[in-house]
N, C-alpha and C. Protein backbone atom coordinates (compact mmCIF):
# COMPACT_ATOMS: atom_id res chain seq x y z
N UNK A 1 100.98 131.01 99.69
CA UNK A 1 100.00 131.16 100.75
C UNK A 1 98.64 131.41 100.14
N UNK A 2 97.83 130.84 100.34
CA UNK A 2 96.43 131.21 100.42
C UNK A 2 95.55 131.79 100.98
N UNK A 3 94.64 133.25 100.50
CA UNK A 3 93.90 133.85 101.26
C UNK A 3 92.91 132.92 102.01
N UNK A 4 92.27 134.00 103.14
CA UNK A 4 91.57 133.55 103.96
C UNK A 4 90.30 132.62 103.09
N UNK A 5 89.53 133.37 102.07
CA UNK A 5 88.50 132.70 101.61
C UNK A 5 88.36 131.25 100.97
N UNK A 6 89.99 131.57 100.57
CA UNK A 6 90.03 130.51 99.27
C UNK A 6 90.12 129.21 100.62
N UNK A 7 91.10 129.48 101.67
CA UNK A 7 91.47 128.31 102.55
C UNK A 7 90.06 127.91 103.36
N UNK A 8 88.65 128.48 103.68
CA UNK A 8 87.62 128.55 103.78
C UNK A 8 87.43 127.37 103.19
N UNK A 9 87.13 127.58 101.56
CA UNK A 9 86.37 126.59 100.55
C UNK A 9 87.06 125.44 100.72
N UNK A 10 88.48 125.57 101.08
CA UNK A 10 89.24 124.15 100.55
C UNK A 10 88.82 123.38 101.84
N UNK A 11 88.46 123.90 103.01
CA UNK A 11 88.91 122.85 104.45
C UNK A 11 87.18 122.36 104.04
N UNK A 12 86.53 123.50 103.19
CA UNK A 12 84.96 123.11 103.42
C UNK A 12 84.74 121.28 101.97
N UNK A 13 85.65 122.08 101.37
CA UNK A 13 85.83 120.31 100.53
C UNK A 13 86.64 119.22 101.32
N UNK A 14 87.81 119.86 102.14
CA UNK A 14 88.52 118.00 102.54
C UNK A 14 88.24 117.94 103.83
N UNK A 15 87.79 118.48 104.83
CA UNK A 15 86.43 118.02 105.92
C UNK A 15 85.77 116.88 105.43
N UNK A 16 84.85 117.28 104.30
CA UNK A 16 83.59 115.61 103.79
C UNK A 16 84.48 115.09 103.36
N UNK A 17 85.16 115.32 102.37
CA UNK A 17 86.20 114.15 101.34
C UNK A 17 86.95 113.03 102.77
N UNK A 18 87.31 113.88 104.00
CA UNK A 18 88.08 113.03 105.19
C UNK A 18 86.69 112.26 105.60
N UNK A 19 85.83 112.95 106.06
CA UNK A 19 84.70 112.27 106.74
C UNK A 19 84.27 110.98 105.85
N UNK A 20 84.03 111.33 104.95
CA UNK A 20 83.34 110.07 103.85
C UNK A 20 84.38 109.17 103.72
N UNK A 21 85.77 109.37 103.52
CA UNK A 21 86.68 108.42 103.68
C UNK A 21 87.16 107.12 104.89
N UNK A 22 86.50 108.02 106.25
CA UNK A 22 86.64 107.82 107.63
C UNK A 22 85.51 106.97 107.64
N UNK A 23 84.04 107.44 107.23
CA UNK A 23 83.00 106.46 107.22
C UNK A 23 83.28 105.03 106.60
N UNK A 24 83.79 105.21 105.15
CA UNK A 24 84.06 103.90 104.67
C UNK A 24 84.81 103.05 105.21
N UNK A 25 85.58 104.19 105.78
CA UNK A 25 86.64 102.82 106.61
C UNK A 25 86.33 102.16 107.84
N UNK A 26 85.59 102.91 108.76
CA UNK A 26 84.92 101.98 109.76
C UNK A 26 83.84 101.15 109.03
N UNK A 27 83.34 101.14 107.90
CA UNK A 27 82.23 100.35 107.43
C UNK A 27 82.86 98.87 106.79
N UNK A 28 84.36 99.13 106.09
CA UNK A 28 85.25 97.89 106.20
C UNK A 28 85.66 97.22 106.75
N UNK A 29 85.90 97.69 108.11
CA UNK A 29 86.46 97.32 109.18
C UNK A 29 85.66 96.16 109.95
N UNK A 30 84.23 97.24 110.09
CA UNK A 30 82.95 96.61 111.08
C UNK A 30 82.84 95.35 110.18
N UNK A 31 82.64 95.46 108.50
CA UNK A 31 82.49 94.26 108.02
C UNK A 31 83.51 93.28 107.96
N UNK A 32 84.70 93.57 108.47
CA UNK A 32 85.75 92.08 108.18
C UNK A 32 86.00 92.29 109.62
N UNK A 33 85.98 92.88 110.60
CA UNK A 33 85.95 92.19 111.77
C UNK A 33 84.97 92.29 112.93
N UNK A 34 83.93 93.37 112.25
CA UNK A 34 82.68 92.80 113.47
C UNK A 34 81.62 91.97 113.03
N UNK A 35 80.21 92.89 113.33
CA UNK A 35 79.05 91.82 112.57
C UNK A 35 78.91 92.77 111.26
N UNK A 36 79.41 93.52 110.99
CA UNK A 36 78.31 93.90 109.93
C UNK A 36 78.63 93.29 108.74
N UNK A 37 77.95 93.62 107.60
CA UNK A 37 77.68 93.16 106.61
C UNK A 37 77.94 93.85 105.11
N UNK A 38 79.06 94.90 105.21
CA UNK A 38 79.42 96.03 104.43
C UNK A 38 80.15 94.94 103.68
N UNK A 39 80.11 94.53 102.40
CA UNK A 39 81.06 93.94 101.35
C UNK A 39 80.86 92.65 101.68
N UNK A 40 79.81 91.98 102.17
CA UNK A 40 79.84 90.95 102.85
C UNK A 40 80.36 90.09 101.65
N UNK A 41 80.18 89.75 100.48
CA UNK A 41 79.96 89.27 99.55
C UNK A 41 81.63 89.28 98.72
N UNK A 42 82.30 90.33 99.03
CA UNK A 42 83.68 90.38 98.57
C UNK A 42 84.46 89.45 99.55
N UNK A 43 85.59 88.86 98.79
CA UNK A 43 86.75 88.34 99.60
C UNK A 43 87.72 89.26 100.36
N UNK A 44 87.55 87.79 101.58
CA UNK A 44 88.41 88.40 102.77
C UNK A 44 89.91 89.76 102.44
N UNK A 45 90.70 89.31 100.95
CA UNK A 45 91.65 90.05 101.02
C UNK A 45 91.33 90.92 100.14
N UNK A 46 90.21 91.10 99.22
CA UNK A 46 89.70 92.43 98.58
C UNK A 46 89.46 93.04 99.90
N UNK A 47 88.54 92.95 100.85
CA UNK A 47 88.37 93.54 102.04
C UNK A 47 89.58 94.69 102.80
N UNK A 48 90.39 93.49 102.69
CA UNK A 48 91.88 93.99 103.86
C UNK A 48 93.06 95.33 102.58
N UNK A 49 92.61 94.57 101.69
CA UNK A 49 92.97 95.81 100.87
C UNK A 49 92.68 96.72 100.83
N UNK A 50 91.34 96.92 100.68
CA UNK A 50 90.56 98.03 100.59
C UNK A 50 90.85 98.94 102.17
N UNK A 51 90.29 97.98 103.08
CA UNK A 51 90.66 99.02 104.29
C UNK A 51 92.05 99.28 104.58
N UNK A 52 93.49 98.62 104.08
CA UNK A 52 94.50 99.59 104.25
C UNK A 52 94.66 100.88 102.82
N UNK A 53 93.65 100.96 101.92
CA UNK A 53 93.66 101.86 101.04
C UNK A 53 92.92 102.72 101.62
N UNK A 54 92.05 102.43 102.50
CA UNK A 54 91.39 104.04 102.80
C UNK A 54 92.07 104.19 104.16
N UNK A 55 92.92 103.22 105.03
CA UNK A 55 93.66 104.00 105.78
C UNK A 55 94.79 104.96 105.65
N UNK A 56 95.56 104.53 104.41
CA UNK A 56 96.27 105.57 103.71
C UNK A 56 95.97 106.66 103.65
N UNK A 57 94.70 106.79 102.64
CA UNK A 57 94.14 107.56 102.29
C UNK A 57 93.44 108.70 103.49
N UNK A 58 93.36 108.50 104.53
CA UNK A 58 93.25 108.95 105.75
C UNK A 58 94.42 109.54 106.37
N UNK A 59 95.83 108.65 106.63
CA UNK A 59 96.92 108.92 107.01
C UNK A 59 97.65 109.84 106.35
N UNK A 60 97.55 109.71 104.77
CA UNK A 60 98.70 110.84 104.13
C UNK A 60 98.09 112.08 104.57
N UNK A 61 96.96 112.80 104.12
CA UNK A 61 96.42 114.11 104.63
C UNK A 61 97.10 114.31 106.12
N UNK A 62 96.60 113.52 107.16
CA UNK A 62 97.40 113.77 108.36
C UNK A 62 98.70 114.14 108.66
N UNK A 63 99.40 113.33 108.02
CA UNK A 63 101.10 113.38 108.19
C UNK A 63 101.23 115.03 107.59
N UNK A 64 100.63 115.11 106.55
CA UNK A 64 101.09 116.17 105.64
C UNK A 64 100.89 117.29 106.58
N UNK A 65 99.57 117.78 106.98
CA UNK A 65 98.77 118.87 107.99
C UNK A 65 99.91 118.76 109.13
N UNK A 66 100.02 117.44 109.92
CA UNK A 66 101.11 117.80 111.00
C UNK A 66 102.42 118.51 110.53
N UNK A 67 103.04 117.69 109.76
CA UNK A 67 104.37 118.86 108.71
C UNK A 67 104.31 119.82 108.68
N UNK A 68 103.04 120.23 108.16
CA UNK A 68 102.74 121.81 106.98
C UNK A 68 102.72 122.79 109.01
N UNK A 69 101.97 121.71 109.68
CA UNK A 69 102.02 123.40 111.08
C UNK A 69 103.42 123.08 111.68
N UNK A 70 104.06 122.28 111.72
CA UNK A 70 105.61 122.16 112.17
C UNK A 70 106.30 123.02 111.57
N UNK A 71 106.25 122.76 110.41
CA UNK A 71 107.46 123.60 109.29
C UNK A 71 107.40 125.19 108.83
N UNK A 72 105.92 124.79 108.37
CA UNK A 72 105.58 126.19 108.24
C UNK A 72 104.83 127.61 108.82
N UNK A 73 105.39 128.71 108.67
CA UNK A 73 105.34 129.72 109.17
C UNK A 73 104.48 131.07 108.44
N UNK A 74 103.07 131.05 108.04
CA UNK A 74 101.89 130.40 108.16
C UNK A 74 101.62 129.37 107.49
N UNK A 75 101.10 128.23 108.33
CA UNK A 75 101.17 126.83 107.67
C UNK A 75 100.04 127.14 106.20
N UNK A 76 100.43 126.61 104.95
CA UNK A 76 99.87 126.78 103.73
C UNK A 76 98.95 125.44 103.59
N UNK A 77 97.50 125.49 104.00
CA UNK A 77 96.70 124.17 103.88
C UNK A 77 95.81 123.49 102.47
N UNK A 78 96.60 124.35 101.22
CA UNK A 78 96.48 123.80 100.22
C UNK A 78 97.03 122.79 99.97
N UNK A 79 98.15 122.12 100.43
CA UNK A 79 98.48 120.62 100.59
C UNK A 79 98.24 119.43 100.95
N UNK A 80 97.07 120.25 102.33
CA UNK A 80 96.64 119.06 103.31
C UNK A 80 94.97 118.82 101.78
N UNK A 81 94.85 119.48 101.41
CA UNK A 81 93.38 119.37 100.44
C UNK A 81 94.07 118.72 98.97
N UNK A 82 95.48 119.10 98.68
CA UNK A 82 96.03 118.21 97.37
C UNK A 82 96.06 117.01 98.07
N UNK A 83 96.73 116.66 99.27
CA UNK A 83 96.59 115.43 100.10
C UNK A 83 95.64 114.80 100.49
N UNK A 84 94.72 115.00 100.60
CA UNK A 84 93.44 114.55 101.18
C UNK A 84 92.24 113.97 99.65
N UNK A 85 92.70 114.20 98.34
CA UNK A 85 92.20 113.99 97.15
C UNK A 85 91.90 112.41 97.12
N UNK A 86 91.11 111.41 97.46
CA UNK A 86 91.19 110.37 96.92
C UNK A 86 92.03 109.90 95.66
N UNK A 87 92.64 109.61 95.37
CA UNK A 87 93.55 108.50 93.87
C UNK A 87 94.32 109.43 93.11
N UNK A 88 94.33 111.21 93.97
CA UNK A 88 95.56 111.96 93.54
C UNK A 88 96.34 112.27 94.88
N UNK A 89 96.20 111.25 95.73
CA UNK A 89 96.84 112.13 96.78
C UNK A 89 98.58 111.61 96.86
N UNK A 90 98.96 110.54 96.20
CA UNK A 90 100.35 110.42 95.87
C UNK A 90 100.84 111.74 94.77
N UNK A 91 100.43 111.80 94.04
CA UNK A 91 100.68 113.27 93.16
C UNK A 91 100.80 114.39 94.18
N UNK A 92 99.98 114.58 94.95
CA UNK A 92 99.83 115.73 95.93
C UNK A 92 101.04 115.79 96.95
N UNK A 93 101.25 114.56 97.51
CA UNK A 93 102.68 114.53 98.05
C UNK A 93 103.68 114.91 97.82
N UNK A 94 103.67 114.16 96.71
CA UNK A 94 105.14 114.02 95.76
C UNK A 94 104.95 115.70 95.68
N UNK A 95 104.41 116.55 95.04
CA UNK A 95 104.53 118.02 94.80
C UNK A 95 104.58 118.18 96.09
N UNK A 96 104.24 117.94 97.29
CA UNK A 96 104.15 118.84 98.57
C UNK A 96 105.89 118.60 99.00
N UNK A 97 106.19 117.38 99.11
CA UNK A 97 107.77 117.04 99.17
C UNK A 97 108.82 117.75 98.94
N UNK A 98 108.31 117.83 96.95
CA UNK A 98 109.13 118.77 96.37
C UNK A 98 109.12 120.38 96.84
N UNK A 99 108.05 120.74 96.58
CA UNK A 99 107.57 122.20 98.00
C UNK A 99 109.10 122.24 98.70
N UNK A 100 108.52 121.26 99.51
CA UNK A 100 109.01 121.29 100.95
C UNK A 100 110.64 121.54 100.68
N UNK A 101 111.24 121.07 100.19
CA UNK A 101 112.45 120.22 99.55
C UNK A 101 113.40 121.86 98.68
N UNK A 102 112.20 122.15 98.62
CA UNK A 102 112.71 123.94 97.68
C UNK A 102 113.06 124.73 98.46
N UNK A 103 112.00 124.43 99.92
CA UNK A 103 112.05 125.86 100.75
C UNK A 103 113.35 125.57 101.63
N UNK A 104 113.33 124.35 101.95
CA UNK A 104 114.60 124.08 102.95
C UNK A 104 115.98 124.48 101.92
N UNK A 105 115.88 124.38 100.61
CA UNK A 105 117.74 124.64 100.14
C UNK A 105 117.28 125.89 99.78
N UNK A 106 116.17 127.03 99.49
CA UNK A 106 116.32 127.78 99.18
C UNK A 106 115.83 129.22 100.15
């Protein structure tokens, strides 16, 4: 569990880290399927890649945060911030899993 302060700093880092992730991804989006002009210059499936990589990257934090207040009893939101890491957030899982995976047999 994490004190109050420390869980403070962490929501105050994966708040922007989500937001900036959330921005890019409507900015991929608008560019491969509205007018705009974000990547105009990249191909169609660099595009579609990219925006299911930052939808991931959006989704795992979520899934995890819904879990962590289901399961846990005070939910511990140092996971949803290992989760929410851009290009470590499979690492962050995989340890949150295992977490998870300890407390249920033990």
């Amino acid at each position: 569990m994490v004190d109050d302060d420390a869980e403070r700093a962490l929501w105050a880092w994966t708040l922007p880290e989500l937001a900036a992730v959330g921005v890019l991804l409507w900015l991929v989006a608008d560019g491969l399927f509205g007018g705009g002009s974000f990547l105009a210059s990249a191909s169609r499936s660099l595009r579609l890649a990219l925006l299911t990589f930052l939808a991931t990257e959006l989704a795992i934090p979520a899934l995890v945060y819904l879990d962590i207040r289901r399961l846990a009893d005070p939910p511990d939101s140092v996971w949803v911030h290992a989760a929410a890491m851009p290009l470590v957030n499979v690492f962050g899982v995989v340890a949150y899993l295992d977490c998870r995976k300890r407390r249920r047999e033990g």
